[in-house]
C-alpha atoms as a PDB file:
ATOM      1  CA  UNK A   1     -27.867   3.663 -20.364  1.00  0.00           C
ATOM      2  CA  UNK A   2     -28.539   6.680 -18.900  1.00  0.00           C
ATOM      3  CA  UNK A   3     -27.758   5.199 -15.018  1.00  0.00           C
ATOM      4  CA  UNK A   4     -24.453   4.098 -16.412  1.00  0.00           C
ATOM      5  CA  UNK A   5     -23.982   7.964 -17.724  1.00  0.00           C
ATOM      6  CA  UNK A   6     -25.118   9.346 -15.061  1.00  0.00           C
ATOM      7  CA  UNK A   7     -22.755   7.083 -12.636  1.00  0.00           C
ATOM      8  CA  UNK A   8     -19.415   7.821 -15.052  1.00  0.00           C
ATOM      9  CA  UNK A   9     -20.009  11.752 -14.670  1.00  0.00           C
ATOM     10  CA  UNK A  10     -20.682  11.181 -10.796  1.00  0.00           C
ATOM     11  CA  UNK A  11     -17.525   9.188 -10.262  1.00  0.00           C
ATOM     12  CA  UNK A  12     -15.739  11.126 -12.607  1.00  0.00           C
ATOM     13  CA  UNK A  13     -15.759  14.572 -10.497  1.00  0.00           C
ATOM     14  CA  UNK A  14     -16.132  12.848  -7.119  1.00  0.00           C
ATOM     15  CA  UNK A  15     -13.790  10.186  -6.696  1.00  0.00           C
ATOM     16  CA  UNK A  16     -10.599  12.503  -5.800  1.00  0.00           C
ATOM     17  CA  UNK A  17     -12.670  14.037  -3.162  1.00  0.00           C
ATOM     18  CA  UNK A  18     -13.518  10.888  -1.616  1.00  0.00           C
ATOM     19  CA  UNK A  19      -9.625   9.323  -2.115  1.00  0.00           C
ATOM     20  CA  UNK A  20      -8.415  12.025  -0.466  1.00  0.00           C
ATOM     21  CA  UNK A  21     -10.956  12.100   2.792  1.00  0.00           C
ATOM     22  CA  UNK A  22      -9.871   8.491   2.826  1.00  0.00           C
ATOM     23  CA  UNK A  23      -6.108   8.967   3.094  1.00  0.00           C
ATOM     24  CA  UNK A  24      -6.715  12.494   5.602  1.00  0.00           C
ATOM     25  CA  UNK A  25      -8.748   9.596   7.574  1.00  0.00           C
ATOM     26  CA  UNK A  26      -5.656   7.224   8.331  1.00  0.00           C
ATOM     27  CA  UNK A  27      -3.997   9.374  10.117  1.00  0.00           C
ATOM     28  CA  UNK A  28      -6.992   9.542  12.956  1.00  0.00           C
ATOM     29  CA  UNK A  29      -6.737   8.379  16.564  1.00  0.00           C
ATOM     30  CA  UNK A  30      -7.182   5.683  17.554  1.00  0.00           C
ATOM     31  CA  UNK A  31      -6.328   3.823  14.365  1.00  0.00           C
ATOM     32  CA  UNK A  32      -9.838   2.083  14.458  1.00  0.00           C
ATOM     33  CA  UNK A  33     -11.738   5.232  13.948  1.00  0.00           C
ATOM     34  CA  UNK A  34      -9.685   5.876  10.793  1.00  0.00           C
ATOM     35  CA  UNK A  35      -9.851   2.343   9.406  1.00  0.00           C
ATOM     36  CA  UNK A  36     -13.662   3.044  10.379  1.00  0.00           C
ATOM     37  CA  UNK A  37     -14.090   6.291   8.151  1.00  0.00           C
ATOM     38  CA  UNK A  38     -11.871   4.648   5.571  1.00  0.00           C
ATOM     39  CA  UNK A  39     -14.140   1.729   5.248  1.00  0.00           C
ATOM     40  CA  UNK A  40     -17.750   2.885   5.831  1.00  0.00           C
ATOM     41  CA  UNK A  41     -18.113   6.689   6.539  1.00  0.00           C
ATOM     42  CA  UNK A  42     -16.789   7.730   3.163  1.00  0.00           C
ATOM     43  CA  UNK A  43     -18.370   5.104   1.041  1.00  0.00           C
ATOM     44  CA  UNK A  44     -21.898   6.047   3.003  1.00  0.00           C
ATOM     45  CA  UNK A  45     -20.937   9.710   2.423  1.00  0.00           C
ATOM     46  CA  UNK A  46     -20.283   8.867  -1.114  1.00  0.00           C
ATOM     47  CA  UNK A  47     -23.475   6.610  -1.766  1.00  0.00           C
ATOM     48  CA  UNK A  48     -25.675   8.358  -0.368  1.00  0.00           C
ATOM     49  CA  UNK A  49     -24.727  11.709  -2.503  1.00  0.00           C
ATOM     50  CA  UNK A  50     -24.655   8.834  -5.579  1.00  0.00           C
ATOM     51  CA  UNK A  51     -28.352   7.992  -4.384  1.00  0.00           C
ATOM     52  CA  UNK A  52     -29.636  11.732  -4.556  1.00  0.00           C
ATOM     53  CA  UNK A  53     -27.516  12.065  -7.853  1.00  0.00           C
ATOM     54  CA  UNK A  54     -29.610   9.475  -9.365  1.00  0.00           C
ATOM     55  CA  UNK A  55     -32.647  10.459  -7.707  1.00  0.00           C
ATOM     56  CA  UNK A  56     -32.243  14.055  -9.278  1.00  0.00           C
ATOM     57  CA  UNK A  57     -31.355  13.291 -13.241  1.00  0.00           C
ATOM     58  CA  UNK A  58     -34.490  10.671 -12.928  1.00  0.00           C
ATOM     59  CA  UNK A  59     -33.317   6.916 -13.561  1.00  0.00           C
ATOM     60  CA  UNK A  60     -34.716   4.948 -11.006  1.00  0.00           C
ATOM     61  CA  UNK A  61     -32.066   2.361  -9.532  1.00  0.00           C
ATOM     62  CA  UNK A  62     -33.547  -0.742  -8.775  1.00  0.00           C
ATOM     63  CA  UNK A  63     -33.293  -1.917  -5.002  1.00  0.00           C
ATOM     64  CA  UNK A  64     -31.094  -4.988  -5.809  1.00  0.00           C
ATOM     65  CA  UNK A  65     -28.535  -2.967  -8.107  1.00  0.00           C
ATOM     66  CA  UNK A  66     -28.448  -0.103  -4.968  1.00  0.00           C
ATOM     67  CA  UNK A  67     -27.610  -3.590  -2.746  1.00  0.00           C
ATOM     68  CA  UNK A  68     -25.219  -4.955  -4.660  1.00  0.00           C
ATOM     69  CA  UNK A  69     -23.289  -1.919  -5.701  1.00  0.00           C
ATOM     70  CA  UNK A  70     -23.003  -1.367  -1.698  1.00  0.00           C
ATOM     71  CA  UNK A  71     -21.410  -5.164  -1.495  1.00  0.00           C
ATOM     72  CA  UNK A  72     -18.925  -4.076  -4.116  1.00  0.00           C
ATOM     73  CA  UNK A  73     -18.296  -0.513  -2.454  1.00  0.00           C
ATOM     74  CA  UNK A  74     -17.673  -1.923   1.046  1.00  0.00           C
ATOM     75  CA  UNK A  75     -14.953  -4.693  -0.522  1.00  0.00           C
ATOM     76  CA  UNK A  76     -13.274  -1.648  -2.265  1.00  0.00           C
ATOM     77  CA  UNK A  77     -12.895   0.446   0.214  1.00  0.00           C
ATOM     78  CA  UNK A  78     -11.732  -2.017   2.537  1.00  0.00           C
ATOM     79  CA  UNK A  79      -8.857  -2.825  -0.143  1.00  0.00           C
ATOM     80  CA  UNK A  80      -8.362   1.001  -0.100  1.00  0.00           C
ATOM     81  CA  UNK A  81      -7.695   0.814   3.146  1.00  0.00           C
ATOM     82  CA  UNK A  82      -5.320  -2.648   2.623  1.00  0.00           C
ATOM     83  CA  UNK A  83      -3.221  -0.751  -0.120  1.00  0.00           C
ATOM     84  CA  UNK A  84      -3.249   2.821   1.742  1.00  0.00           C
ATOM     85  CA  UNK A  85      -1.921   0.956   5.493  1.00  0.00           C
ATOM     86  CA  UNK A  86       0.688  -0.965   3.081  1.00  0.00           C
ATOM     87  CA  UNK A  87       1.974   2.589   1.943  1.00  0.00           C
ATOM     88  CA  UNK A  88       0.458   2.176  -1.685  1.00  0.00           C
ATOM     89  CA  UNK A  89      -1.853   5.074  -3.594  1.00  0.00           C
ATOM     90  CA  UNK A  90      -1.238   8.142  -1.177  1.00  0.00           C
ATOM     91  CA  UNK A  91      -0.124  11.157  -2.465  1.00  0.00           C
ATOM     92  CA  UNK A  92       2.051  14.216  -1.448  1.00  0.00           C
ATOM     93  CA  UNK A  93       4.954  13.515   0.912  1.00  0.00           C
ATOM     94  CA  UNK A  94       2.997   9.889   1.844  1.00  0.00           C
ATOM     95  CA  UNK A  95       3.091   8.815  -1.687  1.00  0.00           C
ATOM     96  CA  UNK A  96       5.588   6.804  -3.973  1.00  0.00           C
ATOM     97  CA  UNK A  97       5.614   6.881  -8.144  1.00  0.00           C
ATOM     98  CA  UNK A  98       2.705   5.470  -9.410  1.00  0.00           C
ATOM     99  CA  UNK A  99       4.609   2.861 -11.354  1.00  0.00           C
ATOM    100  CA  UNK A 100       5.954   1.615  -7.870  1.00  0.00           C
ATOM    101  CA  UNK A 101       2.858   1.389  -6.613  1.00  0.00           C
ATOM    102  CA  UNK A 102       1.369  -1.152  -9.871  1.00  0.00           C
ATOM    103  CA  UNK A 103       4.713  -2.667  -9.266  1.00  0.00           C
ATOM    104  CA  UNK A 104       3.275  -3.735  -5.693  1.00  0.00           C
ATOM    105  CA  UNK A 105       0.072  -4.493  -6.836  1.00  0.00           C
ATOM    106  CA  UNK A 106       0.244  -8.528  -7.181  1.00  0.00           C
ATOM    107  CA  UNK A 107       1.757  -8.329  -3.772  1.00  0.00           C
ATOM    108  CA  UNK A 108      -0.835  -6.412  -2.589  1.00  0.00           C
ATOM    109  CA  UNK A 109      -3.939  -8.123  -4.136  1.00  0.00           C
ATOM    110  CA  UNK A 110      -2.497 -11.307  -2.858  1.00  0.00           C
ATOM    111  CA  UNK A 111      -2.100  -9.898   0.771  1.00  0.00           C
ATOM    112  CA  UNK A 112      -5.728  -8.668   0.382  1.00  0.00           C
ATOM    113  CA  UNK A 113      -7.120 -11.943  -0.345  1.00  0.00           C
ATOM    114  CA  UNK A 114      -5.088 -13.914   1.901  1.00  0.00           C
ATOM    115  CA  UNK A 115      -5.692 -11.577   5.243  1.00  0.00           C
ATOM    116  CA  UNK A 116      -8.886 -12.980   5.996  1.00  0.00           C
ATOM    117  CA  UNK A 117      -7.836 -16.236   6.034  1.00  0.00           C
ATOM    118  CA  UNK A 118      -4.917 -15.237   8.488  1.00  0.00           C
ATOM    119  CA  UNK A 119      -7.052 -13.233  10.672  1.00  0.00           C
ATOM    120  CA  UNK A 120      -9.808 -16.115  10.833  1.00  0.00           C
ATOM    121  CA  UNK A 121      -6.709 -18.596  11.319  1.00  0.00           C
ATOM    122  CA  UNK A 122      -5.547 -16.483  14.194  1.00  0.00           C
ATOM    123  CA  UNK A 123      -8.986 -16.224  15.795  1.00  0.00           C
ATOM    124  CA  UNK A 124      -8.866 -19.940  15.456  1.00  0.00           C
ATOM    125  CA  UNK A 125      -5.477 -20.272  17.072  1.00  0.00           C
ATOM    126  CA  UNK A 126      -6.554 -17.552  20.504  1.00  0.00           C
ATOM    127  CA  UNK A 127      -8.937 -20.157  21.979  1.00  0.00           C
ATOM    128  CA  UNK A 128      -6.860 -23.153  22.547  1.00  0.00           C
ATOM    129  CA  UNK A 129      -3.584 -21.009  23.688  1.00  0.00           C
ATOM    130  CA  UNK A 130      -6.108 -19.585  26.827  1.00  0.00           C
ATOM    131  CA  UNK A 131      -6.824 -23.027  26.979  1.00  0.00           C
ATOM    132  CA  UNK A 132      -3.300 -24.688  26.954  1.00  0.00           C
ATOM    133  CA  UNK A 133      -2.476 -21.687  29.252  1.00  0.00           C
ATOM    134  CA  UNK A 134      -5.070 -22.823  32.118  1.00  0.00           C
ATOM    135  CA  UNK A 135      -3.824 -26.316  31.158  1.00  0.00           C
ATOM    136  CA  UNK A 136      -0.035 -25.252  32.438  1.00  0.00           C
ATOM    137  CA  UNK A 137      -1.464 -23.589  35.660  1.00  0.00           C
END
C-alpha cells in the first residue's frame, strides 16, 4: 500500500510537468528528435525521478514491477505522442475544448492501434516495389 501512495502523490504533482515538456518537445527539429523526447527522454526523466522517489520514502519496488511499469510507460507515451501529432490534449493556443478532444478519442485509440499494422504493412509493401522497379528496367 504504501508504493501505491507513494506513486499517487508522485504522479499527482508531476504529471503536468512532464505533459507539458512533452508538448514543448513536438515542436523540435527535426521532427524525430521531438517524437524522440516525447517517447523516451521524458518518460526516462520521469522514471528515473519515480525510482529515487521510491528509493527515498523506503518501499522497495521489486525488479519485475520497475520492468513492467517501463513496458506500460513507453506504450503511453508513445500514444501521447499519437494523440498530441493528431492535434488532441495540447493546451494554450495548440489546444481544443477538452470535450472535443474525448469526442476524438475512439478515433484516436483506433488510429493508435491500427498504425502499427499500417506501418508494418507498408514496410511489407517497400521491398517488392524496388523489386518490380528493377523488374521494369
Amino acid at each position: 500500500m504504501a508504493i501505491v501512495l507513494v506513486e499517487l502523490a508522485y504522479v499527482t504533482f508531476t504529471s503536468g510537468i512532464y505533459a507539458g515538456l512533452q508538448q514543448r518537445a513536438l515542436g523540435l527539429r527535426p521532427r524525430a528528435l521531438g517524437n524522440f523526447v516525447v517517447a523516451l527522454g521524458v518518460p526516462a526523466l520521469a522514471q528515473s525521478f519515480d525510482w529515487l522517489v521510491h528509493r527515498a520514502a523506503g518501499p522497495a519496488v521489486a525488479p519485475r514491477a520497475t520492468f513492467a511499469v517501463c513496458i506500460f510507460t513507453f506504450t503511453s507515451a508513445l500514444f501521447h505522442l499519437h494523440v498530441m501529432r493528431n492535434g488532441a490534449f495540447l493546451t494554450g493556443g495548440q489546444g481544443r475544448s477538452l470535450i472535443d478532444d474525448f469526442r476524438r478519442m475512439p478515433r484516436l485509440v483506433a488510429g493508435f492501434i491500427v498504425l502499427p499494422v499500417a506501418c508494418i504493412s507498408a514496410r511489407m509493401q517497400q521491398p517488392s516495389a524496388a523489386v518490380e522497379s528493377e523488374a521494369a528496367l
